[in-house]
N, C-alpha and C. Protein backbone atom coordinates (compact mmCIF):
# COMPACT_ATOMS: atom_id res chain seq x y z
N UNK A 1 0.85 -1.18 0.00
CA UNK A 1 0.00 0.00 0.00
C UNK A 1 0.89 1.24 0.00
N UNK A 2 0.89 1.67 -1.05
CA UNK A 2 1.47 3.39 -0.96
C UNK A 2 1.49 4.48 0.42
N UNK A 3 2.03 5.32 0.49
CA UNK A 3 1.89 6.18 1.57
C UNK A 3 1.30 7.31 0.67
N UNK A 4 0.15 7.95 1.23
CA UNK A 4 -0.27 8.93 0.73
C UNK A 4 0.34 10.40 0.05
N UNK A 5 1.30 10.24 1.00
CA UNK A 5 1.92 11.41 0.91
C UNK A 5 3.13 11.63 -0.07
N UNK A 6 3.97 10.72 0.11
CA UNK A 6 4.72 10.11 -0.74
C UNK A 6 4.24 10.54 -2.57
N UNK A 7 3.49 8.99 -2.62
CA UNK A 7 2.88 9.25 -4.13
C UNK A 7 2.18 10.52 -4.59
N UNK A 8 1.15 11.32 -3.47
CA UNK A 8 0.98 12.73 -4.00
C UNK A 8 2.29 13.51 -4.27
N UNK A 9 3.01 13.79 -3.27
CA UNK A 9 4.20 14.29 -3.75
C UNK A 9 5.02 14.29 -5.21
N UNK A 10 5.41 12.70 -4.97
CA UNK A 10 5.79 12.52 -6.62
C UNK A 10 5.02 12.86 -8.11
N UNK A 11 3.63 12.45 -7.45
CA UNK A 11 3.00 13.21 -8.93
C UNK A 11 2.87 14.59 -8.96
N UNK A 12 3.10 15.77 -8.19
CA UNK A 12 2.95 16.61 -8.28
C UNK A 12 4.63 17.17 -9.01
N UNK A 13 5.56 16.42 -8.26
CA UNK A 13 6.80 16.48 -9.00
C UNK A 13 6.42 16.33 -10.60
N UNK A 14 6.06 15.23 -11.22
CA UNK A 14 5.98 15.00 -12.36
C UNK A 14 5.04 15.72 -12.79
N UNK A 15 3.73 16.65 -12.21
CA UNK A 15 3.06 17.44 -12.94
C UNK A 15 4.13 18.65 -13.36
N UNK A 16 4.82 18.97 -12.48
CA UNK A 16 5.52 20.15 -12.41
C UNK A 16 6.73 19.99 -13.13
N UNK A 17 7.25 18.70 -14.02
CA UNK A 17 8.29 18.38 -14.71
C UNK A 17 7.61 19.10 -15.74
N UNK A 18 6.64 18.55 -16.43
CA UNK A 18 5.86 18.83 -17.55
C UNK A 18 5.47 19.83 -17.99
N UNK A 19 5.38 20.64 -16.74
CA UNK A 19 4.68 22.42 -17.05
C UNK A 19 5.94 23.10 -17.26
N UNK A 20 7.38 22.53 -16.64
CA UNK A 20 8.52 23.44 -17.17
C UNK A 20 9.25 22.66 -18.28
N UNK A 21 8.77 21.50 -18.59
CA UNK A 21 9.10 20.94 -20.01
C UNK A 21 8.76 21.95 -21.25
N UNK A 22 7.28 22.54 -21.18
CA UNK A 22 6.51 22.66 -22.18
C UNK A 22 7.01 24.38 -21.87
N UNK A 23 7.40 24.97 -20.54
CA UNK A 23 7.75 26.37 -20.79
C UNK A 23 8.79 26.39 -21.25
N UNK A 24 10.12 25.41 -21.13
CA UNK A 24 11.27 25.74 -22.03
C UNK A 24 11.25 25.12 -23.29
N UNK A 25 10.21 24.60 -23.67
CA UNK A 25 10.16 23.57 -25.36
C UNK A 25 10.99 24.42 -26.19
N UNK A 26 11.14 25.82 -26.43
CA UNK A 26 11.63 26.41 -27.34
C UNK A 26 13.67 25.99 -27.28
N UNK A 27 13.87 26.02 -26.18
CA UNK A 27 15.31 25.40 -25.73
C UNK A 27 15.52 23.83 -25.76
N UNK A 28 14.63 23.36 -25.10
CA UNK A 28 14.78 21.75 -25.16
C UNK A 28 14.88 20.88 -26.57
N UNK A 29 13.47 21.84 -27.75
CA UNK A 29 13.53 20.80 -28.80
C UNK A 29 14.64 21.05 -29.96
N UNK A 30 15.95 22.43 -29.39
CA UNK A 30 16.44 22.33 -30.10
C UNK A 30 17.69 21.54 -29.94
N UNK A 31 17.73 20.92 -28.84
CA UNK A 31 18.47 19.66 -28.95
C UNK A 31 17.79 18.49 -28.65
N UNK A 32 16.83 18.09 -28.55
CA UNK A 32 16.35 17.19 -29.05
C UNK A 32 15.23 16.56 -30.15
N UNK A 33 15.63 17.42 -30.72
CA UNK A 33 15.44 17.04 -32.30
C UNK A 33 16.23 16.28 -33.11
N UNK A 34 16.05 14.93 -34.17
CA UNK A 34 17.04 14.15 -34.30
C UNK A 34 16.64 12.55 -34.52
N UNK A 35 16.94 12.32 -35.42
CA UNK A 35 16.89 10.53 -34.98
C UNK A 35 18.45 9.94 -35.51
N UNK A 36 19.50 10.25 -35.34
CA UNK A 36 21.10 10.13 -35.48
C UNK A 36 20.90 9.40 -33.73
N UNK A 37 22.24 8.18 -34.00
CA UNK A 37 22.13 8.01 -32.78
C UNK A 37 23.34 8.99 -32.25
N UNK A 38 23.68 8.33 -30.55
CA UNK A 38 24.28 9.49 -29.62
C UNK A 38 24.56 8.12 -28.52
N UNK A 39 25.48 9.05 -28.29
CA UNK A 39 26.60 8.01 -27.37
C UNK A 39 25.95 8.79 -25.69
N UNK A 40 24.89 8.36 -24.79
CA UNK A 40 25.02 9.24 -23.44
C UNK A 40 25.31 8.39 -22.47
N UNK A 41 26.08 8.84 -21.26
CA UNK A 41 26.80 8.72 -20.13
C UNK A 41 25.90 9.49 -19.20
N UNK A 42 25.62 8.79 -17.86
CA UNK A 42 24.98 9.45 -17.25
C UNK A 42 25.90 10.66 -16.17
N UNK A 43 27.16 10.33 -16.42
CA UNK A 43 27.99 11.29 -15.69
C UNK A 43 27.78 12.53 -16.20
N UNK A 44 27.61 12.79 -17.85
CA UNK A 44 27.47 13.75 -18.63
C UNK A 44 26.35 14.61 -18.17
N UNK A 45 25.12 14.12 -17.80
CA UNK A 45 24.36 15.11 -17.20
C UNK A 45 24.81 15.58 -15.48
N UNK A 46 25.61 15.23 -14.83
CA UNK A 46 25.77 15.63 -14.20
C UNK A 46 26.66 16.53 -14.06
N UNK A 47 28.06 16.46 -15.22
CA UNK A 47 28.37 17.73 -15.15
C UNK A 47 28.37 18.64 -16.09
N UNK A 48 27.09 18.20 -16.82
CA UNK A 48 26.23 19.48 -16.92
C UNK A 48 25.81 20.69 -16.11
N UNK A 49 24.98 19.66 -15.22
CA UNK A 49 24.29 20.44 -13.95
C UNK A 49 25.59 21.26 -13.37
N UNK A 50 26.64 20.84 -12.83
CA UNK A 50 28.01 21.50 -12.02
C UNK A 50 27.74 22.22 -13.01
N UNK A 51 28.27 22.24 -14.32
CA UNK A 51 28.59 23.64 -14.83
C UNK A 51 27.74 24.67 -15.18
N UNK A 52 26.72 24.31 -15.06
CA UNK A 52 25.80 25.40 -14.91
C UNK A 52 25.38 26.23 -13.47
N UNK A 53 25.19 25.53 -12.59
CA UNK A 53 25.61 26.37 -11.33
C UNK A 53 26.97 26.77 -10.91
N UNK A 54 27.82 26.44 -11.55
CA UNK A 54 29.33 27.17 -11.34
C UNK A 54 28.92 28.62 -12.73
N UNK A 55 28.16 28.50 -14.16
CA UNK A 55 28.14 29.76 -14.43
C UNK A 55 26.98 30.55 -13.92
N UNK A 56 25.95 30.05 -13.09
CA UNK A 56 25.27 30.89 -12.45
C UNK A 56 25.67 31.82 -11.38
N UNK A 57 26.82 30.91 -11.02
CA UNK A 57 27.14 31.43 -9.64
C UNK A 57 28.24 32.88 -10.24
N UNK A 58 29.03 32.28 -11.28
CA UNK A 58 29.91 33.48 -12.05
C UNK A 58 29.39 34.51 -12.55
N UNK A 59 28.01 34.30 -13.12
CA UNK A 59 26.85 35.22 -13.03
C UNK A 59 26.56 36.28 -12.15
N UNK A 60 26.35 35.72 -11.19
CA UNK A 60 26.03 36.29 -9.87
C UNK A 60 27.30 37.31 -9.51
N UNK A 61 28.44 36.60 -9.24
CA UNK A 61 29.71 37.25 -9.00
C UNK A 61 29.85 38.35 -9.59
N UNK A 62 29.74 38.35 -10.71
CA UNK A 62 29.94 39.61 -11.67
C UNK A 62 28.95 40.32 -11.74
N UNK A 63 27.74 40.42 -11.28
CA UNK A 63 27.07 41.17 -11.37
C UNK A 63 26.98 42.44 -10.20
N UNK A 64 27.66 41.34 -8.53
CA UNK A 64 27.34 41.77 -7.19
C UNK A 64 29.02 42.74 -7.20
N UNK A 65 30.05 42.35 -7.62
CA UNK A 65 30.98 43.15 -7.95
C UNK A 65 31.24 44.05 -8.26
N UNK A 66 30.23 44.47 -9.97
CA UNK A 66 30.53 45.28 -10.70
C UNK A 66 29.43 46.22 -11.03
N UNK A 67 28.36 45.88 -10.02
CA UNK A 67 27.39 46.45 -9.99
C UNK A 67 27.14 47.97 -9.86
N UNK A 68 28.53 48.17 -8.60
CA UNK A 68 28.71 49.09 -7.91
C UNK A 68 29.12 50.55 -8.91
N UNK A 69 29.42 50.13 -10.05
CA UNK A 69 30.30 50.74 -10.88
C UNK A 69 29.52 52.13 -11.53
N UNK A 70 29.97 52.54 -12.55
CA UNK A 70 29.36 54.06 -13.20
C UNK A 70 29.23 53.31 -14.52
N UNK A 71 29.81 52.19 -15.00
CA UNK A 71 29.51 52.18 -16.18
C UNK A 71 28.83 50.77 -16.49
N UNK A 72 27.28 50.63 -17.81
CA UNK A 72 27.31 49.11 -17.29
C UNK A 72 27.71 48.01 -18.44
N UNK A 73 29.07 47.80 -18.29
CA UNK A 73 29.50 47.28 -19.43
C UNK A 73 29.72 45.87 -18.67
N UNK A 74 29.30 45.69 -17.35
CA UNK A 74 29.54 44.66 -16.93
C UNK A 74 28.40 43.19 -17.16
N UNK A 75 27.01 43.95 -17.29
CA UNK A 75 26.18 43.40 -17.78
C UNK A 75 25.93 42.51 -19.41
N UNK A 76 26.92 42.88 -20.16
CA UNK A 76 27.55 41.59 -20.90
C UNK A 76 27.50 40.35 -20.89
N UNK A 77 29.29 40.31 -19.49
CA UNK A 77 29.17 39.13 -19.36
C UNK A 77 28.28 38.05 -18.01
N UNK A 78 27.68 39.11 -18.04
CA UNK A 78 26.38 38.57 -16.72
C UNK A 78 25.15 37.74 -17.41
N UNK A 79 24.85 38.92 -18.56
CA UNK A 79 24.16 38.16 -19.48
C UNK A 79 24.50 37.03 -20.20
N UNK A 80 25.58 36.41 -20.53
CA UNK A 80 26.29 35.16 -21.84
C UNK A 80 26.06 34.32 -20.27
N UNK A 81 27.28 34.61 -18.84
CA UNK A 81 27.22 33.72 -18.12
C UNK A 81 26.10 33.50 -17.52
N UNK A 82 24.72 34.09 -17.23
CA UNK A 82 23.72 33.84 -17.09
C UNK A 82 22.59 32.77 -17.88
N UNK A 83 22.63 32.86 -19.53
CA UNK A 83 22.10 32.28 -20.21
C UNK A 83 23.03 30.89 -20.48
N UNK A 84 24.25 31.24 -20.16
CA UNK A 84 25.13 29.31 -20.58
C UNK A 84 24.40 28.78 -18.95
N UNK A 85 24.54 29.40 -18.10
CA UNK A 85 23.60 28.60 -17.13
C UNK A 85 22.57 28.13 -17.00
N UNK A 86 21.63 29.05 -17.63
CA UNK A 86 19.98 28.71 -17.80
C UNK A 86 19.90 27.56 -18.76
N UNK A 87 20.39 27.56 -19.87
CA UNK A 87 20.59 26.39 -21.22
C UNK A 87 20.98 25.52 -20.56
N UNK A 88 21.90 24.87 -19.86
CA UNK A 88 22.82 24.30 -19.31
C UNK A 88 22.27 23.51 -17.92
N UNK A 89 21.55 24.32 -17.28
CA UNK A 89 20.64 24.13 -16.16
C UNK A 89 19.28 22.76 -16.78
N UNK A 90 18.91 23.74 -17.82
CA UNK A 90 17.67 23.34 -18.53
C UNK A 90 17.43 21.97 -19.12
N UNK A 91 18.77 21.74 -19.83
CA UNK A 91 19.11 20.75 -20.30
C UNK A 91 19.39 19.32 -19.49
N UNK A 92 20.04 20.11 -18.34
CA UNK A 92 21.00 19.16 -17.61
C UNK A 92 19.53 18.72 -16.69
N UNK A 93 18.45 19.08 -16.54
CA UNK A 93 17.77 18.92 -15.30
C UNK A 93 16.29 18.66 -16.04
N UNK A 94 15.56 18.68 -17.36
CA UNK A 94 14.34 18.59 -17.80
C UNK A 94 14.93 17.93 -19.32
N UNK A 95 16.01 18.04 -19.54
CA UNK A 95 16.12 17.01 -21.27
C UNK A 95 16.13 15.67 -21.29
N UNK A 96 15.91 15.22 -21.95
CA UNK A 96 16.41 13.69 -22.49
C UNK A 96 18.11 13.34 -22.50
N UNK A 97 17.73 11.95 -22.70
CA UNK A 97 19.10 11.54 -23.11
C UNK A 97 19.72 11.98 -24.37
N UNK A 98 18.80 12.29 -25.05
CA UNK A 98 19.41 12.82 -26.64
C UNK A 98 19.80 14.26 -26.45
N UNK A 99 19.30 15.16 -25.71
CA UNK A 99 19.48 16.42 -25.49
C UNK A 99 21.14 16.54 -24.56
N UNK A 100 21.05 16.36 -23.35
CA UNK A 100 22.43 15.80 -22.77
C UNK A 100 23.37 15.31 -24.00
N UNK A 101 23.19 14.42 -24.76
CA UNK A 101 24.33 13.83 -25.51
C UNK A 101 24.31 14.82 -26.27
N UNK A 102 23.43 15.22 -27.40
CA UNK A 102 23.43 16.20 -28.18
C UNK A 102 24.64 17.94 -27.85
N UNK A 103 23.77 18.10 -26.61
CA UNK A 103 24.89 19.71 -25.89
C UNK A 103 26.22 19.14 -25.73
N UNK A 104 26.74 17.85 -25.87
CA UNK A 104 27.93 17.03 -25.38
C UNK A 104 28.85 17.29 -26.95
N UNK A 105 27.77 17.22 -27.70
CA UNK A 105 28.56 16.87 -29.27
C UNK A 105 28.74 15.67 -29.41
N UNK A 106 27.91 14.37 -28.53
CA UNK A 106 28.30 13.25 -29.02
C UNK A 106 27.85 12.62 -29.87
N UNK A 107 27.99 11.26 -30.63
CA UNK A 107 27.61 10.84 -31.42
C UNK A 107 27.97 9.59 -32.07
């Protein structure tokens, strides 16, 4: 017999996979689009994930730094290291196996 709480939990997890599946579709299906095969490793999504919270966090850094400043030329690279995180995040945490292998270049 299930624990109530438990299995609600998890399906609410998996409702909530689906609703941020379908909000990043525009990112997700462009790597997983494809019927080529692909070589994936499950280590590969994981340091995915690391490197995307190491450029979030570089994100962050540069923003809380240079914030202070007169000029905002710092917002650049806040923006590139912000978005290789979000992609990177996205991928690494709501894609497929083809998507992971795909951002890998494998094949």
């Amino acid at each position: 017999m299930p624990i109530p709480f438990i299995s609600t939990t998890i399906s609410y997890l998996m409702i909530m996979k689906d609703i941020l599946r379908k909000a990043f579709s525009p990112i997700l299906n462009t790597f997983e689009n494809g019927t080529e095969e692909y070589a994936y490793r499950p280590s590969h999504r994981t340091i995915l994930i690391v490197m995307g919270v190491l450029f979030g966090g570089l994100a962050g850094i540069v923003f809380s730094m240079a914030s202070g400043g007169e000029s905002m030329g710092f917002l650049i690279p806040v923006c590139v290291f912000g978005l290789v995180s979000l992609v990177t995040l996205v991928v690494g945490l709501l894609g497929t196996e083809r998507a992971v292998a795909k951002i890998w270049g494998n094949k």
